[in-house]
C-alpha atoms as a PDB file:
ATOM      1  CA  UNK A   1     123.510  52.346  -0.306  1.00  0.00           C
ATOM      2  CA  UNK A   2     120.679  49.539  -0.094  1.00  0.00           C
ATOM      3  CA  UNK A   3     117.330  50.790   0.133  1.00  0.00           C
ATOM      4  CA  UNK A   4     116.763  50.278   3.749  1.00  0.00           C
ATOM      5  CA  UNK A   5     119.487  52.207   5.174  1.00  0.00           C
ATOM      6  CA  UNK A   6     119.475  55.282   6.947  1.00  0.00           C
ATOM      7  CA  UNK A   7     121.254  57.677   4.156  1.00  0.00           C
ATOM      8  CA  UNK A   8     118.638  56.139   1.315  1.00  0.00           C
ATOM      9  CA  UNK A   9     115.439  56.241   3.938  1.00  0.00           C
ATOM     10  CA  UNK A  10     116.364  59.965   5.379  1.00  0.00           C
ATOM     11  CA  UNK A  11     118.421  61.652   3.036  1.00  0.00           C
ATOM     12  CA  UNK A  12     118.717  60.288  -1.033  1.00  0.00           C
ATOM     13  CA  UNK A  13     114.685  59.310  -0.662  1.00  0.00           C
ATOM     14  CA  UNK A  14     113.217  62.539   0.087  1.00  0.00           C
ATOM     15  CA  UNK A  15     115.325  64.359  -2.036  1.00  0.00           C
ATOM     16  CA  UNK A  16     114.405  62.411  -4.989  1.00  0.00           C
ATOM     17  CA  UNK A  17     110.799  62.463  -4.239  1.00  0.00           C
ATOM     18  CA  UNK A  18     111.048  66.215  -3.919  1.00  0.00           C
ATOM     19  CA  UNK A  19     112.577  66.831  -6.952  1.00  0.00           C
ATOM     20  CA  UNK A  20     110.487  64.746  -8.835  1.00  0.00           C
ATOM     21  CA  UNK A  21     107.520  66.829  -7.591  1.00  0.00           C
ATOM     22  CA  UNK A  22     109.244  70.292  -8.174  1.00  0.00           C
ATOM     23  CA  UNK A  23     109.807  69.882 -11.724  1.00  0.00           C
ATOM     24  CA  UNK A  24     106.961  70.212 -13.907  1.00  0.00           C
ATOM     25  CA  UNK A  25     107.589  68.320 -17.281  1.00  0.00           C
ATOM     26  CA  UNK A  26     107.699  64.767 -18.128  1.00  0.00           C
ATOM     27  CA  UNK A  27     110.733  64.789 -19.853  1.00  0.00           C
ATOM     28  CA  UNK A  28     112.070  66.527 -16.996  1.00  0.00           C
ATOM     29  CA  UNK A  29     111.045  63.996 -14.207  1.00  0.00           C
ATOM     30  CA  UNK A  30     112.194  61.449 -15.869  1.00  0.00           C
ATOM     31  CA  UNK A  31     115.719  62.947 -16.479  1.00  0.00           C
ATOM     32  CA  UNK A  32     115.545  62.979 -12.339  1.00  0.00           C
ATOM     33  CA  UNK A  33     114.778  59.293 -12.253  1.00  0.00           C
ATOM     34  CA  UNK A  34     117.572  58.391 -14.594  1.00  0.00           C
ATOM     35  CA  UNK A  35     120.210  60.624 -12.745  1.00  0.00           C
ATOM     36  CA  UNK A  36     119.034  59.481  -9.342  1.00  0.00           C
ATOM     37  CA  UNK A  37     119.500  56.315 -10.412  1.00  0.00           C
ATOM     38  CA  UNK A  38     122.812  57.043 -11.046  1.00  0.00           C
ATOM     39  CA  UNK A  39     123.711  58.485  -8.051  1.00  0.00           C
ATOM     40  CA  UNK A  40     122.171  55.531  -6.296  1.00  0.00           C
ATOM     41  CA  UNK A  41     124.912  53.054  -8.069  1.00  0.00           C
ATOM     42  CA  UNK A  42     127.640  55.289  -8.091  1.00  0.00           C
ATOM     43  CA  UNK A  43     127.168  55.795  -4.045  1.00  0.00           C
ATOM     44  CA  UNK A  44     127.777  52.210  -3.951  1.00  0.00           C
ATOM     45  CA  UNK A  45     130.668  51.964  -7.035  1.00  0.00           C
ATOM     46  CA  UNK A  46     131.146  54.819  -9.097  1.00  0.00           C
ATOM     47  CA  UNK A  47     133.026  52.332 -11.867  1.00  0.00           C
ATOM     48  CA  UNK A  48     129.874  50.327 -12.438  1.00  0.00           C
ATOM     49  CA  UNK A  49     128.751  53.454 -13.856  1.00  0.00           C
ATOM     50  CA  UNK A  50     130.239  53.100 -17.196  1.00  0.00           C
ATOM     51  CA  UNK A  51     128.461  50.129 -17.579  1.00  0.00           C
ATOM     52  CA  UNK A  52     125.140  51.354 -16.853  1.00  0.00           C
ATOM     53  CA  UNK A  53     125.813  53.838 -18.957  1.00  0.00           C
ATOM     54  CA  UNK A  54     126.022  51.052 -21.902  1.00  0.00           C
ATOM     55  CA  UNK A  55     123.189  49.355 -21.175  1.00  0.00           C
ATOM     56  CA  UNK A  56     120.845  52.209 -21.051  1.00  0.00           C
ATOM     57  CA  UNK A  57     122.019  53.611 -24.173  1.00  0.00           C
ATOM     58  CA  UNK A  58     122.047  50.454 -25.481  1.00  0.00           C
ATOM     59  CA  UNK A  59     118.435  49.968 -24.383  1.00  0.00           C
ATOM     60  CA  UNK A  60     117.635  53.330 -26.269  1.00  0.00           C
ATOM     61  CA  UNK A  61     119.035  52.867 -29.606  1.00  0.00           C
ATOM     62  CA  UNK A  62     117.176  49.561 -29.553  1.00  0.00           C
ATOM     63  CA  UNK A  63     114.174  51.490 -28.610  1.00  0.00           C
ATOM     64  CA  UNK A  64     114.828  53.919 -31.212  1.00  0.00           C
ATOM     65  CA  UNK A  65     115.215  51.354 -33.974  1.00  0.00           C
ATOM     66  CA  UNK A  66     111.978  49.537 -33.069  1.00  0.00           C
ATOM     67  CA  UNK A  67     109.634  52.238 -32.978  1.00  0.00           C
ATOM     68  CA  UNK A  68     111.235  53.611 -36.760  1.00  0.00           C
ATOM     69  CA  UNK A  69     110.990  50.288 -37.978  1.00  0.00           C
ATOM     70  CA  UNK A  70     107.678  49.338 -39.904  1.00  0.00           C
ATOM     71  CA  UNK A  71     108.503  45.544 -40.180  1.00  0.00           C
ATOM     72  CA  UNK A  72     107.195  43.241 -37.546  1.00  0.00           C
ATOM     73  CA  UNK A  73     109.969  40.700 -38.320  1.00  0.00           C
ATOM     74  CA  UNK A  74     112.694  44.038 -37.763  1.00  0.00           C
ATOM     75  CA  UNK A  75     111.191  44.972 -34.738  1.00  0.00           C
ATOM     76  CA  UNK A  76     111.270  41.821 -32.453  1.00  0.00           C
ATOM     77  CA  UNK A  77     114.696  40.791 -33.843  1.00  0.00           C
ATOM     78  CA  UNK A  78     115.888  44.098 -32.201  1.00  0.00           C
ATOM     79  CA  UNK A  79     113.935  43.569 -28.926  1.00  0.00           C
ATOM     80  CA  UNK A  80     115.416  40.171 -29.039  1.00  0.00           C
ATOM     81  CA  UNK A  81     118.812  42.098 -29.663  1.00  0.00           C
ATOM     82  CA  UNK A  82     118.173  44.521 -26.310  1.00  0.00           C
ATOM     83  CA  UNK A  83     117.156  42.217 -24.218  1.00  0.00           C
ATOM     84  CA  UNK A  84     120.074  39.361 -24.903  1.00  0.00           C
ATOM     85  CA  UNK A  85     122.785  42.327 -24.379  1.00  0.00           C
ATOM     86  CA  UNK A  86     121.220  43.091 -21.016  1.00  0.00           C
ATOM     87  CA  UNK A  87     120.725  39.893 -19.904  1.00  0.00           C
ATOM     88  CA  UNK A  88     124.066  38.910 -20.993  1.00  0.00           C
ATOM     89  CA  UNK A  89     125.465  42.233 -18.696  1.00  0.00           C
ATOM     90  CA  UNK A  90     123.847  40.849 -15.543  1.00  0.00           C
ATOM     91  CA  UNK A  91     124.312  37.149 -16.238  1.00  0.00           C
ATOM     92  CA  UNK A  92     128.383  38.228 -16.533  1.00  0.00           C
ATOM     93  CA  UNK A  93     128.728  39.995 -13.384  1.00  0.00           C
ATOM     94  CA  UNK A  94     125.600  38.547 -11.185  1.00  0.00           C
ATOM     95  CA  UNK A  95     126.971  34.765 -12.042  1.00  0.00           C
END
């Protein structure tokens, strides 16, 4: 699915805009974005889920760390950390 086709335009869109609206927390809305995104990728290859999977947990427990931590020095050594292993994911399969 690309974002200009017919089945994101008509049909995944509108759902996902709906049910963004429809639920009333933030925590829940943003649970919607993160499983519509997803759904999105796996429409297109359900294996590169895994991987996503990584890097947004990946992504959290680096997010986690840094807003524990109390040391400057900690903190961007971990962003550093985040970033490099998600750059590194897209540089491997983009390249």
């Amino acid at each position: 699915m690309v974002f200009n086709s017919d089945v994101f335009l008509f049909a995944f869109f509108p759902v996902v805009f709906a049910l963004f609206w429809l639920v009333r927390t933030r925590s829940q809305r943003l649970a919607v974005l993160a499983l519509s995104g997803y759904v999105f990728y796996a429409y297109w290859d359900w294996r590169f889920c895994g991987l996503l999977a990584f890097s947004s947990l990946a992504s959290f427990a680096g997010a986690l760390v840094i807003a524990r931590s109390t040391d400057r020095a900690v903190r961007r050594a971990w962003l550093i950390a985040v970033v490099a292993v998600d750059l590194a994911i897209l540089g491997f399969f983009k390249y």
